[in-house]
Protein backbone atom coordinates (compact mmCIF):
# COMPACT_ATOMS: atom_id res chain seq x y z
CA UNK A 1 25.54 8.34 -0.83
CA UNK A 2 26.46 6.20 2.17
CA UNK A 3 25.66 3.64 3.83
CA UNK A 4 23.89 3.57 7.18
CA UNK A 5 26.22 2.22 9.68
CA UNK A 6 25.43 0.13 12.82
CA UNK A 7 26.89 -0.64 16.36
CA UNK A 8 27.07 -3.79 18.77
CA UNK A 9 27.34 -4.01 22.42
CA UNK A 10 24.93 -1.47 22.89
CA UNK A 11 22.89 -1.46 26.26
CA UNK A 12 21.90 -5.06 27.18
CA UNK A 13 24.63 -6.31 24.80
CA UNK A 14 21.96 -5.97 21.29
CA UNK A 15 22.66 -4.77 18.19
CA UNK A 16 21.72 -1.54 17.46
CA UNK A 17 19.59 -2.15 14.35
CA UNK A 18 19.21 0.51 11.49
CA UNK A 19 15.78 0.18 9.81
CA UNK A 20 16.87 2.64 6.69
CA UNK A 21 19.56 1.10 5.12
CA UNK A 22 20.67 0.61 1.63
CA UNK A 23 19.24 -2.62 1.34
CA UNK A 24 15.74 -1.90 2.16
CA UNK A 25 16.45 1.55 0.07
CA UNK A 26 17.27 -0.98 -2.96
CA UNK A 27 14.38 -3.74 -2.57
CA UNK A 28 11.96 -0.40 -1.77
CA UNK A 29 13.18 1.15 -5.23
CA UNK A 30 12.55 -1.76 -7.40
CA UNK A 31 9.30 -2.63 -5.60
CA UNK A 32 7.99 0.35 -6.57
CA UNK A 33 9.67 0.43 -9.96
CA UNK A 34 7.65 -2.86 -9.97
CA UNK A 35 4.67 -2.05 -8.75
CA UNK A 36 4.36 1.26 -11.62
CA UNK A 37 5.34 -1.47 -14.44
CA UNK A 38 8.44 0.25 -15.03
CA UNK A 39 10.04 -3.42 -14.70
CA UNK A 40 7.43 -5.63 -16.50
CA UNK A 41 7.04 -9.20 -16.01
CA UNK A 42 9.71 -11.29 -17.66
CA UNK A 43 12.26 -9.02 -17.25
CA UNK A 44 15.83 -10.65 -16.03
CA UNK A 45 18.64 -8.48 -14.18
CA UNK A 46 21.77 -9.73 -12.50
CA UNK A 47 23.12 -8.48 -8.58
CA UNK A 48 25.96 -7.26 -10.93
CA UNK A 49 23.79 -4.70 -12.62
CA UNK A 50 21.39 -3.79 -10.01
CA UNK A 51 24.60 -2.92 -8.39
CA UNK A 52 25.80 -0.63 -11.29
CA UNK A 53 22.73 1.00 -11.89
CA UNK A 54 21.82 2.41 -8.24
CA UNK A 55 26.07 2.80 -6.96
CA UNK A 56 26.16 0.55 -4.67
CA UNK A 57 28.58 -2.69 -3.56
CA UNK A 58 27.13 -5.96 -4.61
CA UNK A 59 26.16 -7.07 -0.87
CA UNK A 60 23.74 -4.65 -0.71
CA UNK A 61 21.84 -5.33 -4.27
CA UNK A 62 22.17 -9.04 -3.46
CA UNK A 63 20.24 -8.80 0.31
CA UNK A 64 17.82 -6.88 -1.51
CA UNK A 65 16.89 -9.15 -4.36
CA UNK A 66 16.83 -11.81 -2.04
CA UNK A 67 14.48 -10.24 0.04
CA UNK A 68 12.27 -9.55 -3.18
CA UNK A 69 12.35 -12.98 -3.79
CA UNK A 70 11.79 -14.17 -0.45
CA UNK A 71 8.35 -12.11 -0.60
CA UNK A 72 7.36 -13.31 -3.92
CA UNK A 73 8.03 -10.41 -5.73
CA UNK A 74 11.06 -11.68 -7.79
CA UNK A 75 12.45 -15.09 -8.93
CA UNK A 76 15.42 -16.45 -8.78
CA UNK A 77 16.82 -18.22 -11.38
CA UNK A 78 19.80 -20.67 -10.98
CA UNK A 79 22.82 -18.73 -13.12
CA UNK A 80 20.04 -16.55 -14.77
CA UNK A 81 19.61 -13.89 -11.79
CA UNK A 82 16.12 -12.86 -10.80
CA UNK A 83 13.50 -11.99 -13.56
CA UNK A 84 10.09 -10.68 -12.70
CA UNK A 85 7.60 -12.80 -11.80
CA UNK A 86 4.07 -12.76 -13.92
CA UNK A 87 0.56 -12.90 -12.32
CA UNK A 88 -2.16 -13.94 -14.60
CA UNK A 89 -5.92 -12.96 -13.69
CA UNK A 90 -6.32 -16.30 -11.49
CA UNK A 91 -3.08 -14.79 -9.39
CA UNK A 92 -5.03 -11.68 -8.82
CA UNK A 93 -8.36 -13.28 -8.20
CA UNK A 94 -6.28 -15.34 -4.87
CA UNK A 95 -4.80 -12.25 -4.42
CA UNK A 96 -8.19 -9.63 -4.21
CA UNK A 97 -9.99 -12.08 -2.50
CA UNK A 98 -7.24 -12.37 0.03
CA UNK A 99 -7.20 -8.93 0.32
CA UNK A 100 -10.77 -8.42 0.55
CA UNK A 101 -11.81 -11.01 2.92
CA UNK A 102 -8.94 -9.21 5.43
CA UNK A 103 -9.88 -6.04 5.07
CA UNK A 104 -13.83 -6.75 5.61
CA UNK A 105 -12.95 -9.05 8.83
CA UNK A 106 -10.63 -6.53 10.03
CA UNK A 107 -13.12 -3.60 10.05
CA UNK A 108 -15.74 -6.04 11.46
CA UNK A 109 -13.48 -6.66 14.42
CA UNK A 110 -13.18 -2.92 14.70
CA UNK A 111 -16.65 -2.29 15.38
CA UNK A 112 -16.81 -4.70 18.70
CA UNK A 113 -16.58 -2.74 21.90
CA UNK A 114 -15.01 -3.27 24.88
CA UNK A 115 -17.15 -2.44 28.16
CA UNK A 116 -19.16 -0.46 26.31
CA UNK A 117 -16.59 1.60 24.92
CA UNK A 118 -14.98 1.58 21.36
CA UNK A 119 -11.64 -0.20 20.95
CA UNK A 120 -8.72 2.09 22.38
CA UNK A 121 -5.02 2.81 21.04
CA UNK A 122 -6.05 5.03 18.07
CA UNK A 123 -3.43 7.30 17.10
CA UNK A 124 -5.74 10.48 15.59
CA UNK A 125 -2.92 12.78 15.47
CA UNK A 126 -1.97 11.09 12.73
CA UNK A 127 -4.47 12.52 10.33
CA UNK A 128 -3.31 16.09 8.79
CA UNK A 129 -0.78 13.50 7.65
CA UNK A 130 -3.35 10.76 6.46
CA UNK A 131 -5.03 13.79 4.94
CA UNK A 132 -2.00 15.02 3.04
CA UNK A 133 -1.25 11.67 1.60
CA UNK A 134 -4.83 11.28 0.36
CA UNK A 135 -4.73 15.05 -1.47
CA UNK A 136 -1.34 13.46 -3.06
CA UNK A 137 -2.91 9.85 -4.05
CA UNK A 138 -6.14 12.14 -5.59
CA UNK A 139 -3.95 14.09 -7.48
CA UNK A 140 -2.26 11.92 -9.25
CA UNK A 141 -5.09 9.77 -9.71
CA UNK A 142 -7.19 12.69 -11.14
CA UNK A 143 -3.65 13.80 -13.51
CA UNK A 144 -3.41 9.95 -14.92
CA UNK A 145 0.06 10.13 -13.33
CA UNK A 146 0.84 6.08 -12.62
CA UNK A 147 4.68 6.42 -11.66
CA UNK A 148 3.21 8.60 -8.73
CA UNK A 149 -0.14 7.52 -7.92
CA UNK A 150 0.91 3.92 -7.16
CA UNK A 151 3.67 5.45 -3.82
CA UNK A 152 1.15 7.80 -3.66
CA UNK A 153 -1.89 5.08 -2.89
CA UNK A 154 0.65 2.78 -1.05
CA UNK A 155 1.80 5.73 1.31
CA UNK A 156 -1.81 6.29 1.92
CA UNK A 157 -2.95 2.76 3.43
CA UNK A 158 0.07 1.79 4.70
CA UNK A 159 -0.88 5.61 6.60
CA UNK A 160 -4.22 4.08 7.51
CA UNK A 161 -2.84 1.23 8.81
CA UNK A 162 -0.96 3.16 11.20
CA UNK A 163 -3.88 4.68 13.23
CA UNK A 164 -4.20 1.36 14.99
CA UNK A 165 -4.51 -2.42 14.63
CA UNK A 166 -2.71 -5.76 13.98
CA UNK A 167 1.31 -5.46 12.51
CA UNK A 168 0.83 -8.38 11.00
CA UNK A 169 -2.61 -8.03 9.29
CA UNK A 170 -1.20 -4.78 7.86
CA UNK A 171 1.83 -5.91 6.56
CA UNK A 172 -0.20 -8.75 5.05
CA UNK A 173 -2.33 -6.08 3.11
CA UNK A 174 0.39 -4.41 1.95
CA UNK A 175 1.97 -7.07 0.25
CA UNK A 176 -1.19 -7.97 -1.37
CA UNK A 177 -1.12 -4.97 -2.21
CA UNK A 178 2.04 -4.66 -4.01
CA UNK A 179 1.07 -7.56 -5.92
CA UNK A 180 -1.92 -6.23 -7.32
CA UNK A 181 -0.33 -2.90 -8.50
CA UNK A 182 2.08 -5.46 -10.37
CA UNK A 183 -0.85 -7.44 -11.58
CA UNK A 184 -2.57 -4.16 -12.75
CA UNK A 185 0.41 -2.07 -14.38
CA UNK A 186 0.89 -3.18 -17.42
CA UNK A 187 -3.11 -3.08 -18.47
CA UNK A 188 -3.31 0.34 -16.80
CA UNK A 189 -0.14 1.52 -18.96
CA UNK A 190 -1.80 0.27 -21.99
CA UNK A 191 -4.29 2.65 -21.75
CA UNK A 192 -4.12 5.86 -23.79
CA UNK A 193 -4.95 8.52 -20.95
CA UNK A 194 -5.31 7.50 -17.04
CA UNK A 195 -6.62 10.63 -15.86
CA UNK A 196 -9.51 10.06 -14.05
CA UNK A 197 -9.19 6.21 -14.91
CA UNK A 198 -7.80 4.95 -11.45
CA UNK A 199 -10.12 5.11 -7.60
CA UNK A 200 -9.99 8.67 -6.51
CA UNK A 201 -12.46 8.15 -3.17
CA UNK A 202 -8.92 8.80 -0.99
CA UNK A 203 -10.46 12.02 0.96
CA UNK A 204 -13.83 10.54 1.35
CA UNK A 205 -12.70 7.53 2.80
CA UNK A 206 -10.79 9.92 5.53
CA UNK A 207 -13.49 12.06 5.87
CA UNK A 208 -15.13 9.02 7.10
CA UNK A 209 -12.35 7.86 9.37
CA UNK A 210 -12.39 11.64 10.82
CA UNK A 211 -15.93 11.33 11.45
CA UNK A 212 -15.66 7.94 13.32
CA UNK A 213 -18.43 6.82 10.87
CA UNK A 214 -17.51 3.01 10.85
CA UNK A 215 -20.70 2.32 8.76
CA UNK A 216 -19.21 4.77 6.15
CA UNK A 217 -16.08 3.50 6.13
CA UNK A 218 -16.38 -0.12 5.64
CA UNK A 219 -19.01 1.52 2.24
CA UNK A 220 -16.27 2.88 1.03
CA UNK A 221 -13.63 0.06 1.40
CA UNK A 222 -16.44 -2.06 -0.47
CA UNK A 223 -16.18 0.24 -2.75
CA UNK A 224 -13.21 0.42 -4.02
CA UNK A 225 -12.95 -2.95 -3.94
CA UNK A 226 -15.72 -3.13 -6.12
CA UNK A 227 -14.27 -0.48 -8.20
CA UNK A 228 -11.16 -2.33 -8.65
CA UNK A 229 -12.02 -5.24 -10.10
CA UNK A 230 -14.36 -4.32 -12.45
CA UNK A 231 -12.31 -1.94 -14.11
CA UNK A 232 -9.40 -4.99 -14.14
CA UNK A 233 -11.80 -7.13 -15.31
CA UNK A 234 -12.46 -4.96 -18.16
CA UNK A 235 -8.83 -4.14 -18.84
CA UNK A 236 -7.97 -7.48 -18.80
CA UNK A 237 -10.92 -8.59 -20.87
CA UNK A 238 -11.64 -11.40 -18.17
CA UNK A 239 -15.53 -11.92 -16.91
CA UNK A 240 -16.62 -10.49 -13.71
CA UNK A 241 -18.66 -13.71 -12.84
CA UNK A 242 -15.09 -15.21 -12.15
CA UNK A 243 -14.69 -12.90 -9.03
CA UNK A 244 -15.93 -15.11 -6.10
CA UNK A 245 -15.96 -12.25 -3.68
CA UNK A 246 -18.41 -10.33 -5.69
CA UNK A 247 -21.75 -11.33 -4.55
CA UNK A 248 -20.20 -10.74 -1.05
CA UNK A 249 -19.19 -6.96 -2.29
CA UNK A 250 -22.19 -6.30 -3.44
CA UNK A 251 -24.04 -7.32 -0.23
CA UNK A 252 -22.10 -5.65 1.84
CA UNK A 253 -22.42 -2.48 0.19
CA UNK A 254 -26.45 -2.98 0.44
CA UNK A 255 -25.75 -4.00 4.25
CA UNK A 256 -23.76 -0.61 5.26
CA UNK A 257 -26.41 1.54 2.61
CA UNK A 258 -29.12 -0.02 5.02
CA UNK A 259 -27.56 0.48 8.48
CA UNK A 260 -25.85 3.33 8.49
CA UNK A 261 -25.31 5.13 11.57
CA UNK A 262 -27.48 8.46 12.17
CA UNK A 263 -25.29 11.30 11.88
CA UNK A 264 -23.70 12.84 15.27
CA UNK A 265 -25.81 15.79 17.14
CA UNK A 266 -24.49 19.34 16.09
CA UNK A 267 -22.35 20.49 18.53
CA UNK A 268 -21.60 17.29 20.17
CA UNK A 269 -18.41 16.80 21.66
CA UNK A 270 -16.12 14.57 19.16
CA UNK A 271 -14.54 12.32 22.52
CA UNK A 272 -18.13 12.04 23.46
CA UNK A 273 -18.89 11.16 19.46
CA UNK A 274 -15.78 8.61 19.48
CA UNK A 275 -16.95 6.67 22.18
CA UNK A 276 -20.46 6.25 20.79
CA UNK A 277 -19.21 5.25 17.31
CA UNK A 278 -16.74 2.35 16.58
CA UNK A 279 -13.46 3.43 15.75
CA UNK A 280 -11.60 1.84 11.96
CA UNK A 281 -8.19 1.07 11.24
CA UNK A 282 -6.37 -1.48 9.17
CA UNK A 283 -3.63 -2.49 10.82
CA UNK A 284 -0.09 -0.82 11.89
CA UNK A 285 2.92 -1.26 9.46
CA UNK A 286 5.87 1.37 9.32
CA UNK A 287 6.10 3.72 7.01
CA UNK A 288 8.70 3.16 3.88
CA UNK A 289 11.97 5.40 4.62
CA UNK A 290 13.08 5.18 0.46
CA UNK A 291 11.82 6.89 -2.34
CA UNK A 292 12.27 5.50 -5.76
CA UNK A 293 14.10 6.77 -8.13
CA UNK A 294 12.47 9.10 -10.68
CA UNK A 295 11.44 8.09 -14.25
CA UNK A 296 15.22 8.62 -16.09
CA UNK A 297 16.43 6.28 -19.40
CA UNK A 298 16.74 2.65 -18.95
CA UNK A 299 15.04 0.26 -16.77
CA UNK A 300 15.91 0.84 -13.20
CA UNK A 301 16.21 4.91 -12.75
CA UNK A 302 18.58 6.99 -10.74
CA UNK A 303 21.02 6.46 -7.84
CA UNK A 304 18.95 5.40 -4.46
CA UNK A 305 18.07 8.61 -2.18
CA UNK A 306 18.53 8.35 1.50
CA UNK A 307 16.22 10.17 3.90
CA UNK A 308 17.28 12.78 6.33
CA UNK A 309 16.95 10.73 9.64
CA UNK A 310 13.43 11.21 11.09
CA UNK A 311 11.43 12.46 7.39
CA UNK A 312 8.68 10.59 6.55
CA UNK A 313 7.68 12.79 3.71
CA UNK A 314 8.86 12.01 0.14
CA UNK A 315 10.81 13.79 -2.01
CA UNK A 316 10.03 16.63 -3.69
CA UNK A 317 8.56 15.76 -7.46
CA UNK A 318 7.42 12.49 -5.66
């Protein structure tokens, strides 16, 4: 395993910056290790160990739990390290409300047209490969496999978010995101069997997306959303009445059941379809270039794996 190297005085006199590099590789790995509650709340680790455990210099491991902290996602603790931070159920109702007021404005903003025309700048090429990472997330949703399904469902917005949008209002989602996988973890690995336990609606929702069918798509989102927090809620033993966003949920779903869009003509044209129907989206954020390690002894897993340059796919077994 190396590192990935970089070069100044390039062109205008800029650095030449590499967006894979062990640091990212690092904070990527323990996100997700994280995120699967592999790494539960309240558990403390020093740069020294991270170090040891994925084989790398202590520079690297340091950037990376700084960056961790920097997003929220670790604490730092003055001669103690960083420990994992702990979200109670009023964490994740800021944090799903957040997320749901975003999502629902941003697909609201995707249904305005411009001259008469839906919103350009959609990359649709993109879906075999939205489509493939929704099979995956279904999968392991369906198989009750956790350490998968949560890279699985991350790979699959952040893969939504890359048809079109706002950077910033995707990488916003994501983080919230990340959050409430760490919220959710621990409940969900509590459970005796998660097959069939966790949202599954992954090739619906692109079905949907395929079809242009903004009416369907914003159902959906409301949907899960819904789905979400009811099934926390009952994990977590909390009441649902606390969920301020609810009543909102619910009448949005009623609103979309209600006005949904007739279906398209048979045999009309799909460019002629896609400018009569708003396009969706959910903002643009790159895809992650690590994979975490796989589920071996102790707390943190394997050595960090570095992708061949230009794969976007993850590892076999991942």
């Amino acid at each position: 395993m190396a590192g990935m190297s970089s070069s100044l005085g390039t062109g205008g006199g800029h650095p030449a910056i590499q967006r894979n590099s062990l640091r990212e590789q690092i904070a990527g790995a323990l996100r997700e290790e994280m995120m699967a509650g592999r790494l539960a709340a309240g558990q403390n680790f020093t740069v020294k160990e991270i170090a040891e455990q994925y084989g790398v210099s202590a520079t690297p491991a340091r950037e990376a739990l700084v960056d961790l902290a920097a997003q929220g996602l670790l604490r730092a603790e003055h001669h103690r390290g960083f420990t994992v931070p702990e979200f109670t159920w009023a964490d994740f109702l800021e944090i799903f409300e957040a997320r749901t007021l975003l999502t629902d404005s941003s697909l609201r903003r995707l249904a305005t047209r411009r001259g008469g025309a839906a919103a350009p700048g959609y990359d649709w090429a993109r879906l075999p490969s939205l489509r493939r990472r929704a099979e995956a997330a279904v999968r392991a949703s369906r198989a009750g496999q956790l350490d998968v399904l949560v890279g699985c469902d991350r790979r699959f917005w952040q893969e939504v978010g890359l048809l079109a949008g706002n950077r910033r209002i995707g990488d916003y989602l994501d983080w919230l995101r990340v959050q409430s996988w760490m919220f959710a973890a621990p409940y969900l690995r509590s459970a005796d069997n998660l097959a069939g336990v966790c949202w599954s609606g992954h090739n619906e929702l692109v079905d949907r997306i395929e079809a242009r069918d903004l009416g369907g798509t914003h159902r959906l989102v409301n949907e899960y959303n819904l789905f979400t927090v009811e099934l926390l809620a009952s994990l977590a033993g909390q009441p649902l009445e606390s969920v301020a966003v609810l009543s909102l949920l619910h009448e949005h779903l009623a609103e979309d059941s209600s006005s949904a869009p007739p279906p398209a003509p048979a045999g009309q044209d799909p460019q002629t379809q896609a400018r009569e129907v708003a396009e969706v989206g959910l903002g643009l954020v790159p895809l992650p270039r690590f994979v975490p390690p796989k589920g071996t002894p102790g707390r943190f897993g394997g050595p960090v794996r570095v992708f061949r340059p230009g794969s976007e796919e993850p590892a076999p077994g991942r």
